[in-house]
C-alpha atoms as a PDB file:
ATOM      1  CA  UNK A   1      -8.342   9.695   4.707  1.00  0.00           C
ATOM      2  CA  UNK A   2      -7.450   7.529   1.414  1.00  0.00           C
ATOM      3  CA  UNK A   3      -9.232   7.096  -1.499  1.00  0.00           C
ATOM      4  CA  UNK A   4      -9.605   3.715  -3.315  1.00  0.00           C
ATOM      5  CA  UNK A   5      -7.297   3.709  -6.759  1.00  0.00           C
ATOM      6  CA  UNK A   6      -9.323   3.346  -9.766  1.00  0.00           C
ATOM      7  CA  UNK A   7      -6.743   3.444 -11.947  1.00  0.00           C
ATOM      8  CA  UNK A   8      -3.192   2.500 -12.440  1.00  0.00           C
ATOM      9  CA  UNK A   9      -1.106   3.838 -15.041  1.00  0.00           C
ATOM     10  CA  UNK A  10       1.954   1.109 -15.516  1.00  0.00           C
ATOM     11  CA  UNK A  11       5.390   1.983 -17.557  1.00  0.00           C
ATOM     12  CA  UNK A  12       6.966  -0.860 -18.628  1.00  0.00           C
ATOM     13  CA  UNK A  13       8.756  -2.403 -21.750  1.00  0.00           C
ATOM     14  CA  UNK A  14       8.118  -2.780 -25.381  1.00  0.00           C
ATOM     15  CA  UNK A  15      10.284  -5.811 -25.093  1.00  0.00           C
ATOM     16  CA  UNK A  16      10.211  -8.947 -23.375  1.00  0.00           C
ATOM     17  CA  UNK A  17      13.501  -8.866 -21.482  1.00  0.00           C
ATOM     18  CA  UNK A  18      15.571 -11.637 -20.927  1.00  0.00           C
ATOM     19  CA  UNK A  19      14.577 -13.277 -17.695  1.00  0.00           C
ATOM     20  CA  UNK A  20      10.789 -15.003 -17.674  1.00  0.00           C
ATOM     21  CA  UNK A  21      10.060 -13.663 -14.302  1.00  0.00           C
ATOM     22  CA  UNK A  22       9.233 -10.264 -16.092  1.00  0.00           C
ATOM     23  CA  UNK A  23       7.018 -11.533 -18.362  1.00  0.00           C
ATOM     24  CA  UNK A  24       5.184 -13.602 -15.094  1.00  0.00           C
ATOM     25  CA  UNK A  25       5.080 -10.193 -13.191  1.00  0.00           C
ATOM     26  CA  UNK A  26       3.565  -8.054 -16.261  1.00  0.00           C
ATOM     27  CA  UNK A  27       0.721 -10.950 -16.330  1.00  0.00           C
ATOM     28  CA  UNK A  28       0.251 -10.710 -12.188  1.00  0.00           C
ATOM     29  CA  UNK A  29      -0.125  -7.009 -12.364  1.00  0.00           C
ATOM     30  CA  UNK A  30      -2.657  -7.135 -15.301  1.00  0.00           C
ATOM     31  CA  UNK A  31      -4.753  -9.634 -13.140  1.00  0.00           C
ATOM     32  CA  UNK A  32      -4.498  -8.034 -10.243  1.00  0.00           C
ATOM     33  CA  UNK A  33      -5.592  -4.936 -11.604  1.00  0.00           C
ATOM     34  CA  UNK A  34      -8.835  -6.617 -13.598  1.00  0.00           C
ATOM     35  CA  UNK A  35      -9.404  -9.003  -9.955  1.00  0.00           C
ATOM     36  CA  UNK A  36      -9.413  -5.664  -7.919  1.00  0.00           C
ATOM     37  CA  UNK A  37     -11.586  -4.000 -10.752  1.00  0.00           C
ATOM     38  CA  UNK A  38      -8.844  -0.933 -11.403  1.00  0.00           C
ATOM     39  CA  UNK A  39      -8.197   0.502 -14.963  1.00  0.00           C
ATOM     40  CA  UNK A  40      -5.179  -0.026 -16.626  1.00  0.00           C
ATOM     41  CA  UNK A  41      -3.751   3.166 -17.943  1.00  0.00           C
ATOM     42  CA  UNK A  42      -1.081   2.294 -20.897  1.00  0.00           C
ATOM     43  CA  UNK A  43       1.110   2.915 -23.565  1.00  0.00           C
ATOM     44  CA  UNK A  44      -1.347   1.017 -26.208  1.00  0.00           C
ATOM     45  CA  UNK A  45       0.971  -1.297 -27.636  1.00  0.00           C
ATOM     46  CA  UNK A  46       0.518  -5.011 -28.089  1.00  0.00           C
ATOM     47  CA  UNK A  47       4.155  -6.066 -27.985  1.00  0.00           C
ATOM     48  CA  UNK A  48       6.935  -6.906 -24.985  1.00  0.00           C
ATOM     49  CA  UNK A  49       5.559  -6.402 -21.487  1.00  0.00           C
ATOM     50  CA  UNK A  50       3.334  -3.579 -22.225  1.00  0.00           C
ATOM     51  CA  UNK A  51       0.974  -5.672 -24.255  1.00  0.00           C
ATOM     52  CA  UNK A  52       1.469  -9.142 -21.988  1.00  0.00           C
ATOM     53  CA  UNK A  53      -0.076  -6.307 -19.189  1.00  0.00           C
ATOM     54  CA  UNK A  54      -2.572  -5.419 -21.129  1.00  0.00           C
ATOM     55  CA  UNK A  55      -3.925  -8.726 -22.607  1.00  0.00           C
ATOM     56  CA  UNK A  56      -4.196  -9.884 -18.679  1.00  0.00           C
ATOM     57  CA  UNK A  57      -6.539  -7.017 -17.662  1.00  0.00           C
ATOM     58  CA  UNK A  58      -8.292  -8.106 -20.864  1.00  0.00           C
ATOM     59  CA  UNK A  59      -8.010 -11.798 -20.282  1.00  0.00           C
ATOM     60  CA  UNK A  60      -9.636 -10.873 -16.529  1.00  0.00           C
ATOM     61  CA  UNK A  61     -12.355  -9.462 -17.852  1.00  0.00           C
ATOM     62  CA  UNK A  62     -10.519  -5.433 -16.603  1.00  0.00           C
ATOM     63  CA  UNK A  63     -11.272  -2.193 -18.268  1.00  0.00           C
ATOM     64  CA  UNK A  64      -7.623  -0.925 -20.123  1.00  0.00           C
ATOM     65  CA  UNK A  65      -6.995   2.515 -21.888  1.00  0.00           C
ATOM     66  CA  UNK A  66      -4.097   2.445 -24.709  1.00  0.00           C
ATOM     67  CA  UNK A  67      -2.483   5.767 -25.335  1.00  0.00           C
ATOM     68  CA  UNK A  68      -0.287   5.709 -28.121  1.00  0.00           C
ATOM     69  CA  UNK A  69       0.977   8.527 -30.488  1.00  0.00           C
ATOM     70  CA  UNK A  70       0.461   8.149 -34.313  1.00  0.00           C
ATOM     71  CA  UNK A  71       3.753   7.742 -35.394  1.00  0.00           C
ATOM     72  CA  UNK A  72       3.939   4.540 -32.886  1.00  0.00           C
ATOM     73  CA  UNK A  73       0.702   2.972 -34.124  1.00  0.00           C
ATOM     74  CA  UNK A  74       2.445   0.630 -36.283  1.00  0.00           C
ATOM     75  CA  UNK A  75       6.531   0.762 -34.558  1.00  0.00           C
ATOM     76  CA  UNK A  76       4.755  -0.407 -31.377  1.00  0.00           C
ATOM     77  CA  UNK A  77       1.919  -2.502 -32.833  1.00  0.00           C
ATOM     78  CA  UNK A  78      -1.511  -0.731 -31.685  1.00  0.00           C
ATOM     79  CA  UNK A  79      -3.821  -3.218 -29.008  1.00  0.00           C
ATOM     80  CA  UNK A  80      -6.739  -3.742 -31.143  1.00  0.00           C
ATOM     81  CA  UNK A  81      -8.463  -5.141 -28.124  1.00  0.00           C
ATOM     82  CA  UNK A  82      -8.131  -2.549 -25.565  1.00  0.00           C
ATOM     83  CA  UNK A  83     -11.701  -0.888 -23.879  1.00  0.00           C
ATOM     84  CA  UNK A  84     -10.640   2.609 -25.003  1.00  0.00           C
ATOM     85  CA  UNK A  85      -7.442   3.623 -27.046  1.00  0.00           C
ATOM     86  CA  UNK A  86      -6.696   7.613 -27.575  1.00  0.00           C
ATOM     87  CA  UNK A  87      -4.660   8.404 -30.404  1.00  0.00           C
ATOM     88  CA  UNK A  88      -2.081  11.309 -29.462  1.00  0.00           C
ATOM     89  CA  UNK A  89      -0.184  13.650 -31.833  1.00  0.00           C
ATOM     90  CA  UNK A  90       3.291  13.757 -29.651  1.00  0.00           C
ATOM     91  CA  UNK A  91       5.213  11.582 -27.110  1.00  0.00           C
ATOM     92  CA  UNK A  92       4.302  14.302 -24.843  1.00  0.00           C
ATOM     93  CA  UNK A  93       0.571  14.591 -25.277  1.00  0.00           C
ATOM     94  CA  UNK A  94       0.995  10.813 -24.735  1.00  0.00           C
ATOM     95  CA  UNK A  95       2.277  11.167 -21.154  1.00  0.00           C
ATOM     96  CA  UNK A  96      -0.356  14.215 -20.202  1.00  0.00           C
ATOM     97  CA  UNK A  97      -3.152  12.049 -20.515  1.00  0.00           C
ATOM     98  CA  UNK A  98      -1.027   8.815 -18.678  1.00  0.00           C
ATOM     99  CA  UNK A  99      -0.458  11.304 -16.115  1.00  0.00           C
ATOM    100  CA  UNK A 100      -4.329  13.019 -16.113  1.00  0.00           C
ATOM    101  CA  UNK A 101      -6.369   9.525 -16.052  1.00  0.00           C
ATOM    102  CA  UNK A 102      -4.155   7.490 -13.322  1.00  0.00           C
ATOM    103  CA  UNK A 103      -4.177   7.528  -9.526  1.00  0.00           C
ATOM    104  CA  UNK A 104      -1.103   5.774  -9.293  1.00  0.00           C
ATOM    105  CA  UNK A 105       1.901   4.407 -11.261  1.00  0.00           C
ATOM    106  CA  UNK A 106       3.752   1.263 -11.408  1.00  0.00           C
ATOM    107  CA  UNK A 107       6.838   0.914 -13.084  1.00  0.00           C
ATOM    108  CA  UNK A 108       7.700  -2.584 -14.136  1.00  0.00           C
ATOM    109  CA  UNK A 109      11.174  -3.894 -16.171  1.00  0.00           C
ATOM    110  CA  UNK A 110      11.614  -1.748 -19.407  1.00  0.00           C
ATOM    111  CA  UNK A 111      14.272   0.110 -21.052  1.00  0.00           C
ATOM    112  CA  UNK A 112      14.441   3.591 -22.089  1.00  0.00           C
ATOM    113  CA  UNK A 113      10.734   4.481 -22.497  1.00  0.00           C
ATOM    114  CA  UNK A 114      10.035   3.554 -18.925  1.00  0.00           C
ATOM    115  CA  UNK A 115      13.281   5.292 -17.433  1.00  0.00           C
ATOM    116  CA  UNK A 116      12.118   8.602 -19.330  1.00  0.00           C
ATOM    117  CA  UNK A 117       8.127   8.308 -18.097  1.00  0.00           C
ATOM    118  CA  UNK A 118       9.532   7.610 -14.462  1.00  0.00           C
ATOM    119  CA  UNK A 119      11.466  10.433 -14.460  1.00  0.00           C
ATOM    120  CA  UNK A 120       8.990  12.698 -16.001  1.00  0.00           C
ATOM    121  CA  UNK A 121       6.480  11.519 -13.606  1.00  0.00           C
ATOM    122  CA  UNK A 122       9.025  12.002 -10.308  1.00  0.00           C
ATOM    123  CA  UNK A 123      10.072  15.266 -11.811  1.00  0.00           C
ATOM    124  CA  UNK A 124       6.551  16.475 -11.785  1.00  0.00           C
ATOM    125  CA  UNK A 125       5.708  15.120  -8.434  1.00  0.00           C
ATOM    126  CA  UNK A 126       8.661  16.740  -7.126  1.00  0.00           C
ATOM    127  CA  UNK A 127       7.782  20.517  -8.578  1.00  0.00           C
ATOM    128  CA  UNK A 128       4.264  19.911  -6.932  1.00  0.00           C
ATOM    129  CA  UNK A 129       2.149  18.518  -9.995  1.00  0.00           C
ATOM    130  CA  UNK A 130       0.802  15.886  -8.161  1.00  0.00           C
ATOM    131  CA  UNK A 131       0.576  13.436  -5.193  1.00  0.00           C
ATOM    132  CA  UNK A 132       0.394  10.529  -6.755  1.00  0.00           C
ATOM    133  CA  UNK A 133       1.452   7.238  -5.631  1.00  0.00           C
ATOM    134  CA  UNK A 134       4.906   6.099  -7.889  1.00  0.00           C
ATOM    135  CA  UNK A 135       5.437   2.741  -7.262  1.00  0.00           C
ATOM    136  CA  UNK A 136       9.018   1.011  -8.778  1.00  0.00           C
ATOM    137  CA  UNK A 137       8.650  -2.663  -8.775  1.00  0.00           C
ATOM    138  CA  UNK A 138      11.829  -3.813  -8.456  1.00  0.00           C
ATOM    139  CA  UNK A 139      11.139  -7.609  -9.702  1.00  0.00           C
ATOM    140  CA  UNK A 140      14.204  -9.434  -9.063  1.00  0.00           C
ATOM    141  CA  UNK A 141      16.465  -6.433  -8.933  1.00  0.00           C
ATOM    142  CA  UNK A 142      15.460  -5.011 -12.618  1.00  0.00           C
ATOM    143  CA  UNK A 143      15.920  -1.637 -10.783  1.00  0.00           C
ATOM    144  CA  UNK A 144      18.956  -1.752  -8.781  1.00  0.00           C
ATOM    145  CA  UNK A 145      20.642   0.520 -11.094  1.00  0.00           C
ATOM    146  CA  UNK A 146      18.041   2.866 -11.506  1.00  0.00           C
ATOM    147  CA  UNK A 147      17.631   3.083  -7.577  1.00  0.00           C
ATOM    148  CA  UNK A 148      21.273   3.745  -7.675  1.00  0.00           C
ATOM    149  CA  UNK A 149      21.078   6.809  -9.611  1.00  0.00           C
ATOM    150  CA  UNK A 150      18.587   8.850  -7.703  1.00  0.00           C
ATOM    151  CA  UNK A 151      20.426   7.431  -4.365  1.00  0.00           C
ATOM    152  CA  UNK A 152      23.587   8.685  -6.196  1.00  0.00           C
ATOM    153  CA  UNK A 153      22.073  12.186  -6.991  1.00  0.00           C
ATOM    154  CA  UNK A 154      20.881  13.105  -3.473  1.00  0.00           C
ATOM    155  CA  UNK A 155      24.367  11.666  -1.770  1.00  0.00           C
ATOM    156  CA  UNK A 156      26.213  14.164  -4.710  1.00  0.00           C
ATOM    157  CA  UNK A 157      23.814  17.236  -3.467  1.00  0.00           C
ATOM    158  CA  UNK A 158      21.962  16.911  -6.772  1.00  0.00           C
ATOM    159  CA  UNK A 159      18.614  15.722  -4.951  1.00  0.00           C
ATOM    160  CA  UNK A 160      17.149  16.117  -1.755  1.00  0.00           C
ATOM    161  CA  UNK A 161      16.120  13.194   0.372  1.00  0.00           C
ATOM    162  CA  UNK A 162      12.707  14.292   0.636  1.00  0.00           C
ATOM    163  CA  UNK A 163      12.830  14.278  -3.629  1.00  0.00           C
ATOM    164  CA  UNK A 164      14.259  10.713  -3.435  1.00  0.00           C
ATOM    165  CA  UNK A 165      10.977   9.913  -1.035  1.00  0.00           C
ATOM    166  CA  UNK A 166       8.644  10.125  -3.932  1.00  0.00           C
ATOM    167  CA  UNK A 167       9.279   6.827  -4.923  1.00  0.00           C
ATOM    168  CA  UNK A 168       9.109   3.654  -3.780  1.00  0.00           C
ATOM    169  CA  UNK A 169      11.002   1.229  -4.169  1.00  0.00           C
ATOM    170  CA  UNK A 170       8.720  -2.615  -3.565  1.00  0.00           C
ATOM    171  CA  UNK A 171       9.482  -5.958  -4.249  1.00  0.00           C
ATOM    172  CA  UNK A 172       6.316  -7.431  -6.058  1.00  0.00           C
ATOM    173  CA  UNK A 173       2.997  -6.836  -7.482  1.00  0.00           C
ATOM    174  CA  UNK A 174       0.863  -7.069  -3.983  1.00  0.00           C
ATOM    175  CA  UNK A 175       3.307  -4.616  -2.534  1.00  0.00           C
ATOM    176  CA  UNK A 176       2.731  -2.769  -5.109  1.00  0.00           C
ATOM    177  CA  UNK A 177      -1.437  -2.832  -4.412  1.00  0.00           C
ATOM    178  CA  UNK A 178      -0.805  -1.936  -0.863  1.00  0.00           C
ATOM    179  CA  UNK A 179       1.111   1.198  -1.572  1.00  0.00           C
ATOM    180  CA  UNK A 180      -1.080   2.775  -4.147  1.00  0.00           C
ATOM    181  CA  UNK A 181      -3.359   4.771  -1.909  1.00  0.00           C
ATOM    182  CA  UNK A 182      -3.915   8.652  -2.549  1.00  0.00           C
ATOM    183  CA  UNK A 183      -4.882  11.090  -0.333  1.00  0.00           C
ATOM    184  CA  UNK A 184      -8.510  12.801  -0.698  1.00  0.00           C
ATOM    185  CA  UNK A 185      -6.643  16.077  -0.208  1.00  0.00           C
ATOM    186  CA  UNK A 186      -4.640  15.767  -3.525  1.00  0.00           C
ATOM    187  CA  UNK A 187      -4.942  18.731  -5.861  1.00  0.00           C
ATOM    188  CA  UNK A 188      -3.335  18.621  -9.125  1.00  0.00           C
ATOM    189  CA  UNK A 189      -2.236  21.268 -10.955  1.00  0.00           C
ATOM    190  CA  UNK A 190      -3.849  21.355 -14.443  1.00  0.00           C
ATOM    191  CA  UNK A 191      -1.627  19.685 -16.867  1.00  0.00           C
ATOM    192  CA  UNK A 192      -0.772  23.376 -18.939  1.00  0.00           C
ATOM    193  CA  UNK A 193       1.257  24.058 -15.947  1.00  0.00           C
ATOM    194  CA  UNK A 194       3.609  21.759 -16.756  1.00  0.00           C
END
């Protein structure tokens, strides 16, 4: 039995990245979101991708939660405009509460910050923290590298298969949608156990 997703917690850049199809997919996925009435869970800035996602849930008329550590309140530019915005002490703390308010997670183009989340996020769901839905949205091959490496890892003997499973890999925002179904028999761990 599945559970509908009532909130999404998407990764993505600070930047805009050079192609304009990223920008067009950070705007779908904020619609989409606000259209099927799920909460955006974010990294609370207003610049790059991560605030074009946000000001389309909030153009939609969604619900969006900024989380955003104090020394990035002015680095990242805080979203002023956002339904809820938690102030964290730590990069870490930051992540914890991503990872505590989300169902699922979609990880759009972005650079560094995004390649540390996902892994911090697959890491977790590969200990047993969670059973979440981690959705890579591999917009017009953004990813290919990053798919590369975990492929690269488990064909080295530094991954298993079944650790490589726990992400998927989709082409688009709809795909996306369709894959971000949890189970009613997930059990978290409580986030000190990390």
């Amino acid at each position: 039995m599945s559970l509908t997703v009532r909130s999404v917690a998407v990764f993505c850049g600070s930047r805009m990245g050079d192609k304009p199809v990223y920008r067009q997919t950070a705007e779908l996925a904020g619609k989409t979101l606000a259209e099927k009435n799920i909460r955006l869970i974010y990294g609370g800035g207003a610049n790059g991708l991560m605030g074009v996602v946000a000001d389309a849930v909030i153009k939609s008329g969604g619900a969006v939660t900024g989380v955003i550590p104090e020394f990035l309140k002015t680095r990242e530019r805080m979203h002023d405009q956002v339904s809820e915005l938690i102030v964290t002490d730590s990069m870490h703390a930051r992540k914890q509460i991503m990872f505590a308010q989300a169902d699922a997670f979609w990880i759009l183009p972005g650079g560094f910050g995004t390649f540390d989340e996902t892994m911090e996020i697959l890491t977790w769901k590969q200990l047993g923290q969670h059973k979440k839905p981690i959705l890579l949205v591999n917009v017009d091959g953004w990813g290919d590298a990053m798919v590369a490496m975990l492929d690269t890892a488990v064909s080295q003997g530094f991954a298993s298969a079944e650790a490589r499973a726990l992400i998927q890999v989709v082409p688009d925002i709809s795909a996306a949608l369709a894959c971000s179904v949890v189970s009613d028999q997930v059990h978290d761990l409580p986030m000190s156990a990390l």
